[in-house]
N, C-alpha and C. Protein backbone atom coordinates (compact mmCIF):
# COMPACT_ATOMS: atom_id res chain seq x y z
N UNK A 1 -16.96 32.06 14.36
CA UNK A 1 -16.74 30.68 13.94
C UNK A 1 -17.34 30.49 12.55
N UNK A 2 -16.37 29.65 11.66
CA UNK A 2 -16.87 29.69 10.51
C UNK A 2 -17.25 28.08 10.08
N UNK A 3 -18.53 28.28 8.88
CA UNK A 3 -18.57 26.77 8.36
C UNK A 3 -17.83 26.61 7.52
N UNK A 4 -16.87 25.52 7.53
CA UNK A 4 -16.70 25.30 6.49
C UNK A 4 -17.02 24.60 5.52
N UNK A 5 -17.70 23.63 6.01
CA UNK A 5 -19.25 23.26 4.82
C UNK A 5 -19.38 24.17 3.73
N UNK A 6 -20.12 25.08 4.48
CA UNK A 6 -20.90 26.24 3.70
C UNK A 6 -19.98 26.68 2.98
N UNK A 7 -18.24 27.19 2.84
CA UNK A 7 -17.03 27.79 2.66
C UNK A 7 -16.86 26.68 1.25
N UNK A 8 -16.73 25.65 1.57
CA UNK A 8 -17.12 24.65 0.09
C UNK A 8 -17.57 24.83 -0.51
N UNK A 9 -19.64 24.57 -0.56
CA UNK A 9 -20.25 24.49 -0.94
C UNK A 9 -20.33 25.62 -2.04
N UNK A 10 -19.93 27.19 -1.32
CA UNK A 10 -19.63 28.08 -1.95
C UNK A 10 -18.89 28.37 -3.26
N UNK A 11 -17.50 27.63 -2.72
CA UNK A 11 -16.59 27.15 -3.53
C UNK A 11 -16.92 26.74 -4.60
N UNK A 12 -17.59 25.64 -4.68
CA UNK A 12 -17.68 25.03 -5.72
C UNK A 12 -19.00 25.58 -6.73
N UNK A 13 -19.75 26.42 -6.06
CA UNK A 13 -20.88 26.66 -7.03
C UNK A 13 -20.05 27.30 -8.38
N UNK A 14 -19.29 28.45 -8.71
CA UNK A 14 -18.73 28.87 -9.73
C UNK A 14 -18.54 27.59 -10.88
N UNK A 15 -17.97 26.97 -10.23
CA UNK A 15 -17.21 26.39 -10.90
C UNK A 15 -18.64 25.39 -11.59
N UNK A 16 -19.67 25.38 -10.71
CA UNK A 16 -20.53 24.24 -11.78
C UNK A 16 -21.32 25.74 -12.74
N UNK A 17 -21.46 26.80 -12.07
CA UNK A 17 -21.86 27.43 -13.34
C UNK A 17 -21.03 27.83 -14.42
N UNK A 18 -19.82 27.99 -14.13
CA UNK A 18 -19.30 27.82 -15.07
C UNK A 18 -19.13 26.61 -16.47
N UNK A 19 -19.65 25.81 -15.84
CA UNK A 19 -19.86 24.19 -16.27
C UNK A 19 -21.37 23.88 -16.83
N UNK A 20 -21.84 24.08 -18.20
CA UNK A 20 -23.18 24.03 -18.02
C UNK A 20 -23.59 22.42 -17.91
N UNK A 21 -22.66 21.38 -18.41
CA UNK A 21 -22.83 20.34 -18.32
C UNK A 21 -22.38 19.65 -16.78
N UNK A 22 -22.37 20.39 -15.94
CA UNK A 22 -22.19 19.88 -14.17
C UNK A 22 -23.74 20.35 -13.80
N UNK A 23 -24.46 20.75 -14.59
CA UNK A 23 -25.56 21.63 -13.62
C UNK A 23 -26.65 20.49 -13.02
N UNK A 24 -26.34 19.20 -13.47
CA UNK A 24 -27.26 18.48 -13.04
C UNK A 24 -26.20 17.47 -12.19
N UNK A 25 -25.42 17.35 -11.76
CA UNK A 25 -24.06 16.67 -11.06
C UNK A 25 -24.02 17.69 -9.76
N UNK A 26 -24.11 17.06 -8.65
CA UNK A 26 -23.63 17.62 -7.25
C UNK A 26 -22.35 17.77 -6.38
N UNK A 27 -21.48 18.33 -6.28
CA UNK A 27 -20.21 17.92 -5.68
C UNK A 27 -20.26 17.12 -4.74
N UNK A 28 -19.43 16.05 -4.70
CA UNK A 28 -19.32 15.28 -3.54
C UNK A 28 -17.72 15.02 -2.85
N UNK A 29 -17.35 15.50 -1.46
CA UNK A 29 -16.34 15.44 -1.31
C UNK A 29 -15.90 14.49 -0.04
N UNK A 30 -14.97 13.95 -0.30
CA UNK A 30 -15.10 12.75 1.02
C UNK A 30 -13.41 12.97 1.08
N UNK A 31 -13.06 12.46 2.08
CA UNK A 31 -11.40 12.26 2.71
C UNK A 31 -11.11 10.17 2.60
N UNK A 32 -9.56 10.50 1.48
CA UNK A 32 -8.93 9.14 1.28
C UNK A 32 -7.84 9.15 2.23
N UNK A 33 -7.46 7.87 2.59
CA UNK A 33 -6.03 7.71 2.73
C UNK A 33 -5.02 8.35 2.21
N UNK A 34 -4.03 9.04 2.09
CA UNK A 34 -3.35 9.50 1.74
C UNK A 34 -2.13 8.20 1.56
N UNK A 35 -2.21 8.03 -0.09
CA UNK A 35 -0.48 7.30 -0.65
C UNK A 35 0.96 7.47 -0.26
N UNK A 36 1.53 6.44 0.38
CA UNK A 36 2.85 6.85 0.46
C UNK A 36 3.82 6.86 -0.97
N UNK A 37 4.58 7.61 -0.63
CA UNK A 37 5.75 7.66 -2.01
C UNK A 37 6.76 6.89 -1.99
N UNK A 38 7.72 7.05 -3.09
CA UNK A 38 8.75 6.66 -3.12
C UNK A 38 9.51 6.72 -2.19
N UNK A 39 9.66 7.62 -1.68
CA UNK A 39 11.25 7.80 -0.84
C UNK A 39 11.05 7.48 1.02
N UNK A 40 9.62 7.79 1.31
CA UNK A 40 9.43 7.47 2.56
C UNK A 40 9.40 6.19 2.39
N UNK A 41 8.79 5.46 0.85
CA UNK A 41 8.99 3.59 1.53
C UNK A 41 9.96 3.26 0.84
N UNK A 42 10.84 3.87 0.73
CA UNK A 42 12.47 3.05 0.15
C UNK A 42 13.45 3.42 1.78
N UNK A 43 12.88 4.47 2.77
CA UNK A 43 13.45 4.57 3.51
C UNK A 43 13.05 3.55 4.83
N UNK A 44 11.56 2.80 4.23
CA UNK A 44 11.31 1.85 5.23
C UNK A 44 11.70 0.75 4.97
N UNK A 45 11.81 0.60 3.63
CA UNK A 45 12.73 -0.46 3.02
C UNK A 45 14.07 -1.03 3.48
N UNK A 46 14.56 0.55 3.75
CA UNK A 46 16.06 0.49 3.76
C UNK A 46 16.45 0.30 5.55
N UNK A 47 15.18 0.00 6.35
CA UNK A 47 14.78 0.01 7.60
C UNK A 47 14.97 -1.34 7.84
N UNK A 48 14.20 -2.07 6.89
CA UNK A 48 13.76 -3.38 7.19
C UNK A 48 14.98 -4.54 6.73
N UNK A 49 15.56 -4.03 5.76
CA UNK A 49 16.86 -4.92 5.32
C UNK A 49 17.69 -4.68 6.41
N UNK A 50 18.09 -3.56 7.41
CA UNK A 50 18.77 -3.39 8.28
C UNK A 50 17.89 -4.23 9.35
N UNK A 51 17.27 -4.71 9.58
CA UNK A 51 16.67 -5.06 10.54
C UNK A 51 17.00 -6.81 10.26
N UNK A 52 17.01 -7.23 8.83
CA UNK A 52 16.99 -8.66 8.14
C UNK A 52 18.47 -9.00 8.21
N UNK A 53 19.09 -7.84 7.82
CA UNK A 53 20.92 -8.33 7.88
C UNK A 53 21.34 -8.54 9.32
N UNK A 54 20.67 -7.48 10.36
CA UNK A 54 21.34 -7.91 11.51
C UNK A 54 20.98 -9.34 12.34
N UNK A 55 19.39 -9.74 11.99
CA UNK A 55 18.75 -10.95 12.56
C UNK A 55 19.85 -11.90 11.88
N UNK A 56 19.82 -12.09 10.49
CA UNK A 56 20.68 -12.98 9.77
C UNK A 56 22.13 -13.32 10.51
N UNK A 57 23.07 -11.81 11.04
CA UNK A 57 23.66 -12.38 10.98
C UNK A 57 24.09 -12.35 12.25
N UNK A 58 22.92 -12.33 13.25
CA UNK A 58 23.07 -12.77 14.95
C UNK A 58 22.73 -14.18 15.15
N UNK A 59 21.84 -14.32 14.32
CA UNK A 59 20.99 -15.63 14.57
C UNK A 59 21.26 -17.06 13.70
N UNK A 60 21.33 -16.76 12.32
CA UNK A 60 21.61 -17.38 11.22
C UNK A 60 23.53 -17.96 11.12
N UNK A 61 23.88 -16.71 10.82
CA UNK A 61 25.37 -17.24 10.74
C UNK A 61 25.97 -17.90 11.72
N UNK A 62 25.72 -17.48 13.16
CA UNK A 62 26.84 -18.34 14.10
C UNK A 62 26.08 -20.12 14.28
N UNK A 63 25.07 -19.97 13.83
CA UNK A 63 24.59 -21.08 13.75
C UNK A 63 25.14 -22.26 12.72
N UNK A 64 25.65 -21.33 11.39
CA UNK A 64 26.16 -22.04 9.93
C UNK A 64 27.71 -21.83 10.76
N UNK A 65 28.03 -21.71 11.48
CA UNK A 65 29.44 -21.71 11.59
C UNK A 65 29.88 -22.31 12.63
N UNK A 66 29.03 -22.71 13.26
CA UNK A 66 29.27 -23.52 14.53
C UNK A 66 29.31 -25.38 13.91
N UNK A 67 28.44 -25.23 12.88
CA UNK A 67 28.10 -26.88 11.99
C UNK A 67 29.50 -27.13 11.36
N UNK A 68 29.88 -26.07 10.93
CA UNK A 68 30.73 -25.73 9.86
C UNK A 68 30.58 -25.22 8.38
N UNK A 69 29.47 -25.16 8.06
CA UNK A 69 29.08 -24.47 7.27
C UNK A 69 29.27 -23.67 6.58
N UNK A 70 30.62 -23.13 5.01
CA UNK A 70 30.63 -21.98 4.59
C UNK A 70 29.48 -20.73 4.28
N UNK A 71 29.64 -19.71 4.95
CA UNK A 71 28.84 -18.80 4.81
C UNK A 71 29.03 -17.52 3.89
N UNK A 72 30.47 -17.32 3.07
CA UNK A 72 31.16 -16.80 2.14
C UNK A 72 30.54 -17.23 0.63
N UNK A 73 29.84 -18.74 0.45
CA UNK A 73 29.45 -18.72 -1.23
C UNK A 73 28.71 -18.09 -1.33
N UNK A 74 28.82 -17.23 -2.61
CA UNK A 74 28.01 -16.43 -3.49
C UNK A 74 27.19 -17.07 -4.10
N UNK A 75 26.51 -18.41 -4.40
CA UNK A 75 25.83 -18.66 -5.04
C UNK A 75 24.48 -18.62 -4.52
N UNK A 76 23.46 -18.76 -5.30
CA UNK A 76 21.65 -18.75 -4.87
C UNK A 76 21.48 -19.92 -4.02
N UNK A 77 21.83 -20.80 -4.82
CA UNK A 77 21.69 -22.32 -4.00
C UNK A 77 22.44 -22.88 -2.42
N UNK A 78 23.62 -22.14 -2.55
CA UNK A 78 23.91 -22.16 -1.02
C UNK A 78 23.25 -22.27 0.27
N UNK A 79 23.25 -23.32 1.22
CA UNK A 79 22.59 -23.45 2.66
C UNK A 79 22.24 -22.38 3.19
N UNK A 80 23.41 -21.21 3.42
CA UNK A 80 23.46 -20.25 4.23
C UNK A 80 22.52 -18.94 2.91
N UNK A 81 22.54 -18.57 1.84
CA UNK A 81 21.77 -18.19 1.08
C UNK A 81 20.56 -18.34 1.09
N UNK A 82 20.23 -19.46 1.10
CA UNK A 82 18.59 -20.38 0.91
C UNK A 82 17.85 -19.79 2.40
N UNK A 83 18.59 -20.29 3.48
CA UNK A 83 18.11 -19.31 4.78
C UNK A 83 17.85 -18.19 5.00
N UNK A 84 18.84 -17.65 4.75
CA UNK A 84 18.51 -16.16 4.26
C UNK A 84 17.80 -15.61 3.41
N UNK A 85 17.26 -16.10 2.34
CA UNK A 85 16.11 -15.72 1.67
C UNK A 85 14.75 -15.99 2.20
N UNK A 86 15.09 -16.79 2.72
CA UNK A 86 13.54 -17.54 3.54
C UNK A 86 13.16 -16.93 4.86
N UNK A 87 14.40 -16.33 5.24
CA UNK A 87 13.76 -15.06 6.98
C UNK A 87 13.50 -14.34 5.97
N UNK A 88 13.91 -13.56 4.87
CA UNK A 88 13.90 -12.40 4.12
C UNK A 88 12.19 -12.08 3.61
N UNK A 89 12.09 -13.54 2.79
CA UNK A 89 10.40 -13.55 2.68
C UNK A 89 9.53 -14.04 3.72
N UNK A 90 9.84 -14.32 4.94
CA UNK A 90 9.46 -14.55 5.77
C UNK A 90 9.03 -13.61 6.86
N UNK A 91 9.76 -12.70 7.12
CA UNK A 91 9.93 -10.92 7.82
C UNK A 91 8.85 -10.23 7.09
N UNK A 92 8.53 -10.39 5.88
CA UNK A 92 7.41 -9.47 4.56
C UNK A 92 6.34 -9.99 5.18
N UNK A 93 5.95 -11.01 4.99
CA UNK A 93 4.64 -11.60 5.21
C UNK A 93 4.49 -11.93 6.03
N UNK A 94 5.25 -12.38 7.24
CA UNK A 94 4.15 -12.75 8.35
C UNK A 94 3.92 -11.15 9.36
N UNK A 95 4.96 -10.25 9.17
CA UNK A 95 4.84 -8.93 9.55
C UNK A 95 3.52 -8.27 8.65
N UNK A 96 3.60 -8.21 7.41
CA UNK A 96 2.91 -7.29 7.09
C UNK A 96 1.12 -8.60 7.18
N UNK A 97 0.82 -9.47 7.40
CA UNK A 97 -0.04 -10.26 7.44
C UNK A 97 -0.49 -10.16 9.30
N UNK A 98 0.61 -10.14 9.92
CA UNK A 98 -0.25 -9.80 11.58
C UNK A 98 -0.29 -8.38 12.43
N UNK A 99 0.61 -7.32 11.31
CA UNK A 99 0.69 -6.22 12.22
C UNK A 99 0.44 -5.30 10.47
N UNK A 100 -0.25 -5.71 9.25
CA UNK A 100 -0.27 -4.69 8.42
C UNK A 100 0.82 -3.99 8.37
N UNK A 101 1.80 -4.22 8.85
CA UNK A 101 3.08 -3.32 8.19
C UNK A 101 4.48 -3.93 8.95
N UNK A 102 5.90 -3.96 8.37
CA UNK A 102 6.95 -4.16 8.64
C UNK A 102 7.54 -3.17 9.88
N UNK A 103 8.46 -3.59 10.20
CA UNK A 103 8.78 -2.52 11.31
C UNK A 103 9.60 -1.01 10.48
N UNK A 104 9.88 -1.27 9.57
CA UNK A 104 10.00 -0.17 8.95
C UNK A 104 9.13 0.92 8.68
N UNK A 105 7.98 0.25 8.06
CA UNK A 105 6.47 0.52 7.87
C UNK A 105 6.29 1.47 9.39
N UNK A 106 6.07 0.71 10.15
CA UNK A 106 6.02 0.81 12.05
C UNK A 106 6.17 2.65 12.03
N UNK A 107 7.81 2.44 12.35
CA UNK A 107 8.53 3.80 12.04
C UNK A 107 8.02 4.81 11.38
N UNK A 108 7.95 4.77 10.22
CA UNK A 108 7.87 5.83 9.37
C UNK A 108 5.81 5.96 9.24
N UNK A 109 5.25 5.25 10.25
CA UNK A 109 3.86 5.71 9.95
C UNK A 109 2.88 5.15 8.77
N UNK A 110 3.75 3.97 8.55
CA UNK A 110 3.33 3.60 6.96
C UNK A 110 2.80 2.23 7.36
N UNK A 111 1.37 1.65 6.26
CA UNK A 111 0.58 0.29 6.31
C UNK A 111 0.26 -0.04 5.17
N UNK A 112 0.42 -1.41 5.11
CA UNK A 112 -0.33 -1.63 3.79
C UNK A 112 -1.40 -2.17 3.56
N UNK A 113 -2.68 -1.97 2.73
CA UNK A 113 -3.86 -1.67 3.09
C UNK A 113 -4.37 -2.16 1.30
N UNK A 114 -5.43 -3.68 1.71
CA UNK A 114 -5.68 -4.14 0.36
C UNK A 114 -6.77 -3.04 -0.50
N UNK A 115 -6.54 -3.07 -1.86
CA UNK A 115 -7.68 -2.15 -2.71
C UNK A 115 -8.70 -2.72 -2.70
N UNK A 116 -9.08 -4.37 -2.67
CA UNK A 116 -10.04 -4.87 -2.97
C UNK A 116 -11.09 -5.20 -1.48
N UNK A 117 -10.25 -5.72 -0.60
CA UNK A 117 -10.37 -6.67 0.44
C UNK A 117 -10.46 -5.47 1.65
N UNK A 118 -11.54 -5.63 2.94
CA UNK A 118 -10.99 -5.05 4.00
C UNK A 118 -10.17 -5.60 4.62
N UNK A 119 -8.97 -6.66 4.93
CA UNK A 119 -8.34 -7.29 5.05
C UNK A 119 -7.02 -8.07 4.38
N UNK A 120 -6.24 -8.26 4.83
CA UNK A 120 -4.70 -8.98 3.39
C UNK A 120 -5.63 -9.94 4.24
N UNK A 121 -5.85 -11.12 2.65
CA UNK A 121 -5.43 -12.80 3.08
C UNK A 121 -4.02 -12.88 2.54
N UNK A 122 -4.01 -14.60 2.84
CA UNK A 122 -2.96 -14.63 2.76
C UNK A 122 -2.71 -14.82 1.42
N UNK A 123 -3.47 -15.01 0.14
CA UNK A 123 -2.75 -15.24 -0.99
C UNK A 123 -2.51 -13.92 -1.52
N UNK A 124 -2.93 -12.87 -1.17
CA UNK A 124 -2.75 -11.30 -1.77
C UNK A 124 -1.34 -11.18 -1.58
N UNK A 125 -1.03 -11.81 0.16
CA UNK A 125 0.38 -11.06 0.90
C UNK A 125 1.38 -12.18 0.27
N UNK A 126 1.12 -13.58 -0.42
CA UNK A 126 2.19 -14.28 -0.84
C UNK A 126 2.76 -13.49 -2.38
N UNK A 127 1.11 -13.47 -3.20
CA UNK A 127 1.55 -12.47 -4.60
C UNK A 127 2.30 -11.41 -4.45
N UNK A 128 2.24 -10.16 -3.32
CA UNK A 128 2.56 -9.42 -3.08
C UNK A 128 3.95 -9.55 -2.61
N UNK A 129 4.14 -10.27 -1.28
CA UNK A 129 5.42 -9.95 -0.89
C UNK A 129 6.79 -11.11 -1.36
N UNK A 130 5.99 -12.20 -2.36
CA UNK A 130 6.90 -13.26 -2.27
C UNK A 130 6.98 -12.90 -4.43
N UNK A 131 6.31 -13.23 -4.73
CA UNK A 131 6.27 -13.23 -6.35
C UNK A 131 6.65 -11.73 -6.65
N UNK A 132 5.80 -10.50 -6.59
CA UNK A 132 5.86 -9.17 -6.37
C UNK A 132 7.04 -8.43 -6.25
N UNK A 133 7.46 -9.38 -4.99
CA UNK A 133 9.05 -8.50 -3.84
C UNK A 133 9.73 -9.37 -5.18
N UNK A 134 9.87 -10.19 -5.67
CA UNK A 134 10.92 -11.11 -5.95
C UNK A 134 11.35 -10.04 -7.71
N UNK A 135 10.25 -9.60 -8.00
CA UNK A 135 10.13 -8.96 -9.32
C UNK A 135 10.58 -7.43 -9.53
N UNK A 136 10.49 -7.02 -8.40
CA UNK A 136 11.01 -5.84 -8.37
C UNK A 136 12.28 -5.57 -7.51
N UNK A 137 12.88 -6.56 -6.83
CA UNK A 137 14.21 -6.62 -6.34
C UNK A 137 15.09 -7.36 -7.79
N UNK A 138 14.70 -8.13 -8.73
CA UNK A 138 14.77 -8.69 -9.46
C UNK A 138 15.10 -7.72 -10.70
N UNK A 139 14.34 -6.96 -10.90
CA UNK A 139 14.55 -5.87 -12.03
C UNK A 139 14.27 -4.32 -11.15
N UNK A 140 15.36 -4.04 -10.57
CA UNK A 140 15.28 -2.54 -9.39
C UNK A 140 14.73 -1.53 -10.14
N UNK A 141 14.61 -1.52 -11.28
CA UNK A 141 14.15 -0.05 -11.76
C UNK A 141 12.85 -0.23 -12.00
N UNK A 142 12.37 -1.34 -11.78
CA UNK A 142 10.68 -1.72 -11.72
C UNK A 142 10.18 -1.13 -10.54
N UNK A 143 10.71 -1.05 -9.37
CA UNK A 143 10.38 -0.53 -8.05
C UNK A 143 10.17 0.64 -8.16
N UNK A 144 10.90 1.48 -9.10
CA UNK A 144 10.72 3.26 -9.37
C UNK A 144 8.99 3.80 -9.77
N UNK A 145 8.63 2.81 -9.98
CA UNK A 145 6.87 2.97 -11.02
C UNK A 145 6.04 3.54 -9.52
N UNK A 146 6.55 3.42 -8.59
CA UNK A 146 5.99 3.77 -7.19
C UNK A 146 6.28 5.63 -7.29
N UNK A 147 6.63 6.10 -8.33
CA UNK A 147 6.96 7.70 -7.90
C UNK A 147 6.02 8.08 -8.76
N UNK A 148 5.48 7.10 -9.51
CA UNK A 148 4.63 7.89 -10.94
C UNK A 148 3.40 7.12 -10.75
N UNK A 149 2.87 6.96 -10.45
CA UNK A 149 1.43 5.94 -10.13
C UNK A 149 0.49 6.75 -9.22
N UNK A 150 -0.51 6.69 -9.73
CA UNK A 150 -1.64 7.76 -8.45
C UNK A 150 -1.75 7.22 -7.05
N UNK A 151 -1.86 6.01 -7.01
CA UNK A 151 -1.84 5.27 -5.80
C UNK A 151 -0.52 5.08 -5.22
N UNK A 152 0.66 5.57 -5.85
CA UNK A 152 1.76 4.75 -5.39
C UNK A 152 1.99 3.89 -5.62
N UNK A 153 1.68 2.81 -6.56
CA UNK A 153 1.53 1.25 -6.42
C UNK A 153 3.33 0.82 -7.19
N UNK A 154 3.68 -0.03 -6.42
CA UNK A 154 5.03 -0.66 -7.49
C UNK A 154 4.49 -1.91 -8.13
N UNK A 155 4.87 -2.70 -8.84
CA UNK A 155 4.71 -3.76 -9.45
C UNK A 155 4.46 -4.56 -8.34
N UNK A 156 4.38 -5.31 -7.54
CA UNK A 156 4.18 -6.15 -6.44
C UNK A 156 3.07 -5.50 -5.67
N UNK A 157 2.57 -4.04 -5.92
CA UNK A 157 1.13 -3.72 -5.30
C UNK A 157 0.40 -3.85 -6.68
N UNK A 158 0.60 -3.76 -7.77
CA UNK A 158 0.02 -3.81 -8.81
C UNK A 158 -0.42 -5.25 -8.82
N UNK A 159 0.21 -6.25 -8.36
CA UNK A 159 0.14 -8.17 -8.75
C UNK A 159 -1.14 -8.24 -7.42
N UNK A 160 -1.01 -7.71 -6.59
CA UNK A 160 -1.54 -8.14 -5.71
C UNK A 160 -2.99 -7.08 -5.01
N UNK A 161 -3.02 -6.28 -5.87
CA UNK A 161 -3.83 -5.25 -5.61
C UNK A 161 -4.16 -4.78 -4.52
N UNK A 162 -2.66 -3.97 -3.73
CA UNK A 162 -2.43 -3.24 -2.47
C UNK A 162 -1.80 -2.02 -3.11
N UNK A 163 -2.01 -1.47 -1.70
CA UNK A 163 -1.18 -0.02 -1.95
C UNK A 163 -0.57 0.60 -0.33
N UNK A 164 0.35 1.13 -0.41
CA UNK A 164 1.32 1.80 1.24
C UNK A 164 -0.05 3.13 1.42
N UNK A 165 -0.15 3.12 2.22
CA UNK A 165 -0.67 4.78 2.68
C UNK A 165 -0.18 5.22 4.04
N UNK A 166 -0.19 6.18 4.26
CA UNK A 166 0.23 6.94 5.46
C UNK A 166 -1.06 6.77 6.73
N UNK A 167 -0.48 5.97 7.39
CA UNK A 167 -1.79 5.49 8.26
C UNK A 167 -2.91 7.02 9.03
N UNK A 168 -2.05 8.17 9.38
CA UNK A 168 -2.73 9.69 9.69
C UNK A 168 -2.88 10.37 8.89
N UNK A 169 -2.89 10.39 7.59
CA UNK A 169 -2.36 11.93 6.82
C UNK A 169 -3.93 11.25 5.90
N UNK A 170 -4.75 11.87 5.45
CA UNK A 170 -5.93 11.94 4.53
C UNK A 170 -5.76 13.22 3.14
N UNK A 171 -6.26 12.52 2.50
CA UNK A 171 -6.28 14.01 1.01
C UNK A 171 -7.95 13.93 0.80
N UNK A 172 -8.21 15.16 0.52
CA UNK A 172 -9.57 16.03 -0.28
C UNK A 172 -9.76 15.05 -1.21
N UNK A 173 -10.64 14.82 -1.58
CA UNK A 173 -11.27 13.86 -2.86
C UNK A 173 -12.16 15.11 -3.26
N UNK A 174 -12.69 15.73 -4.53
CA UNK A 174 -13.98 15.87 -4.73
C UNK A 174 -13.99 15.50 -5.97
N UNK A 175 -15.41 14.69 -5.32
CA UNK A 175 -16.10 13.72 -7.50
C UNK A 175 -17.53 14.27 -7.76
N UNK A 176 -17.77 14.39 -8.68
CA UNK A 176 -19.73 15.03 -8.95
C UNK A 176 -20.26 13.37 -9.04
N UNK A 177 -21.27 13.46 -8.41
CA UNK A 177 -22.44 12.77 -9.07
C UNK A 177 -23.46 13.26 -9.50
N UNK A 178 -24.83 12.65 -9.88
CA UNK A 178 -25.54 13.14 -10.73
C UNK A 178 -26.64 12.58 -10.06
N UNK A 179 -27.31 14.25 -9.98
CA UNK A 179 -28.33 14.53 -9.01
C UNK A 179 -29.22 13.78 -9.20
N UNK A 180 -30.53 13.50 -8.38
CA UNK A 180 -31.41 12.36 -8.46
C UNK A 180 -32.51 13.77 -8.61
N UNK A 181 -33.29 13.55 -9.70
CA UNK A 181 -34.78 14.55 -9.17
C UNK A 181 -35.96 13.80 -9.06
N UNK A 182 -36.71 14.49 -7.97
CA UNK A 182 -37.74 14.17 -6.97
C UNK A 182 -38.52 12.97 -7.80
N UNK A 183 -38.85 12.27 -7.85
CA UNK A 183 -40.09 11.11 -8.23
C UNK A 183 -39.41 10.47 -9.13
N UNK A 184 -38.24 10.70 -9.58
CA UNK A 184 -37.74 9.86 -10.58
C UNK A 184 -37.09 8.29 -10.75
N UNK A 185 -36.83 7.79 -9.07
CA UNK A 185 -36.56 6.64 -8.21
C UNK A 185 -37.93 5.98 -8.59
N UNK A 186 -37.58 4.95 -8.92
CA UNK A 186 -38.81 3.66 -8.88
C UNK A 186 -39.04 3.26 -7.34
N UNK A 187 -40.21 3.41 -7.27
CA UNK A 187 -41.00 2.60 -5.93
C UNK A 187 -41.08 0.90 -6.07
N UNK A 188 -40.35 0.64 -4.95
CA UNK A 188 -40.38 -0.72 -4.77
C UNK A 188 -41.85 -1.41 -3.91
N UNK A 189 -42.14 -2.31 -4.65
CA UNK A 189 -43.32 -2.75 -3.95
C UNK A 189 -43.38 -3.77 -2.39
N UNK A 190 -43.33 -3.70 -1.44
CA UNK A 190 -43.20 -4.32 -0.29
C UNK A 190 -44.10 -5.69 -0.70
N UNK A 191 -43.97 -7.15 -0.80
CA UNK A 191 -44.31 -8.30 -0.77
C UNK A 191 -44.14 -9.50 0.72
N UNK A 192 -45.10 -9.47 1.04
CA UNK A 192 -45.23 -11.09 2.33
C UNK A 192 -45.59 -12.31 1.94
């Protein structure tokens, strides 16, 4: 049985002697979340609009058509439009606000998880999924910045400072810090 501690620790010594300016820096290695990409969340994407077109048009349309209601205008302002945008941003946020992720998300293993906050409130998930979503469905090739970003982030995780990660999958981190030597910590004085 092997350590692999020790199999690290090993590891990395070369590399700080090779380094004369690491010699006072310690490796430190911890496990992140692992970022989702592009294509697994365009495929949860492409999950969740299937999930929005069919509610829309089980629930929504026979409803606009039973009033009488044209459901054919193309315009923004339209009854049957206006509804439909409103389950649309409505499905984003109250999903990703009580279950951290869409049912697409669900599927494919994917959550979204604030940078700042242990928790989405709710004004992160309105920037995010209502201003955010609106900006990058708005200009589609803004959504692509998610293949080139360290975090993954698209413009709408960038507004709102979130990011997708793969809720099982973790990556290697290692960062140096800089070693503490013995007596060099200030003593705090205990006061009653």
């Amino acid at each position: 049985m092997t350590n692999h501690s020790n199999d690290e620790t090993h590891a990395a010594t070369p590399i700080q002697n090779d380094r004369p300016e690491l010699q006072n820096y310690k490796e430190v290695m911890f496990y992140e979340r692992q970022p989702a990409g592009f294509w697994v969340r365009f495929w949860a994407y492409l999950i969740d609009l299937l999930i929005i077109a069919s509610a829309t048009s089980i629930l929504v349309k026979p409803i606009f058509l039973l009033i009488g209601v044209d459901t054919a205008e193309t315009v923004w302002y339209a009854p049957y439009a206006i509804v439909s945008a409103v389950l649309f941003y409505a499905y984003f946020v109250l999903m990703t606000k009580f279950f951290g992720q869409t049912v697409g998300k669900m599927i494919l293993g994917l959550r979204v998880v604030s940078l700042k906050e242990d928790h989405l409130s709710w004004g992160t998930l309105l920037f995010r999924e209502w201003i955010g979503r609106f900006i990058s469905v708005t200009i589609l090739p803004l959504y692509w910045i998610v293949g080139f970003t360290k975090l993954k982030q698209g413009v709408h995780d960038f507004i709102a400072d979130t990011t997708v990660i793969h809720e099982q999958t973790y990556r290697k981190q290692i960062v140096f810090e800089k070693k503490r030597s013995e007596g060099s910590e200030l003593q705090e004085a205990e006061t009653f």
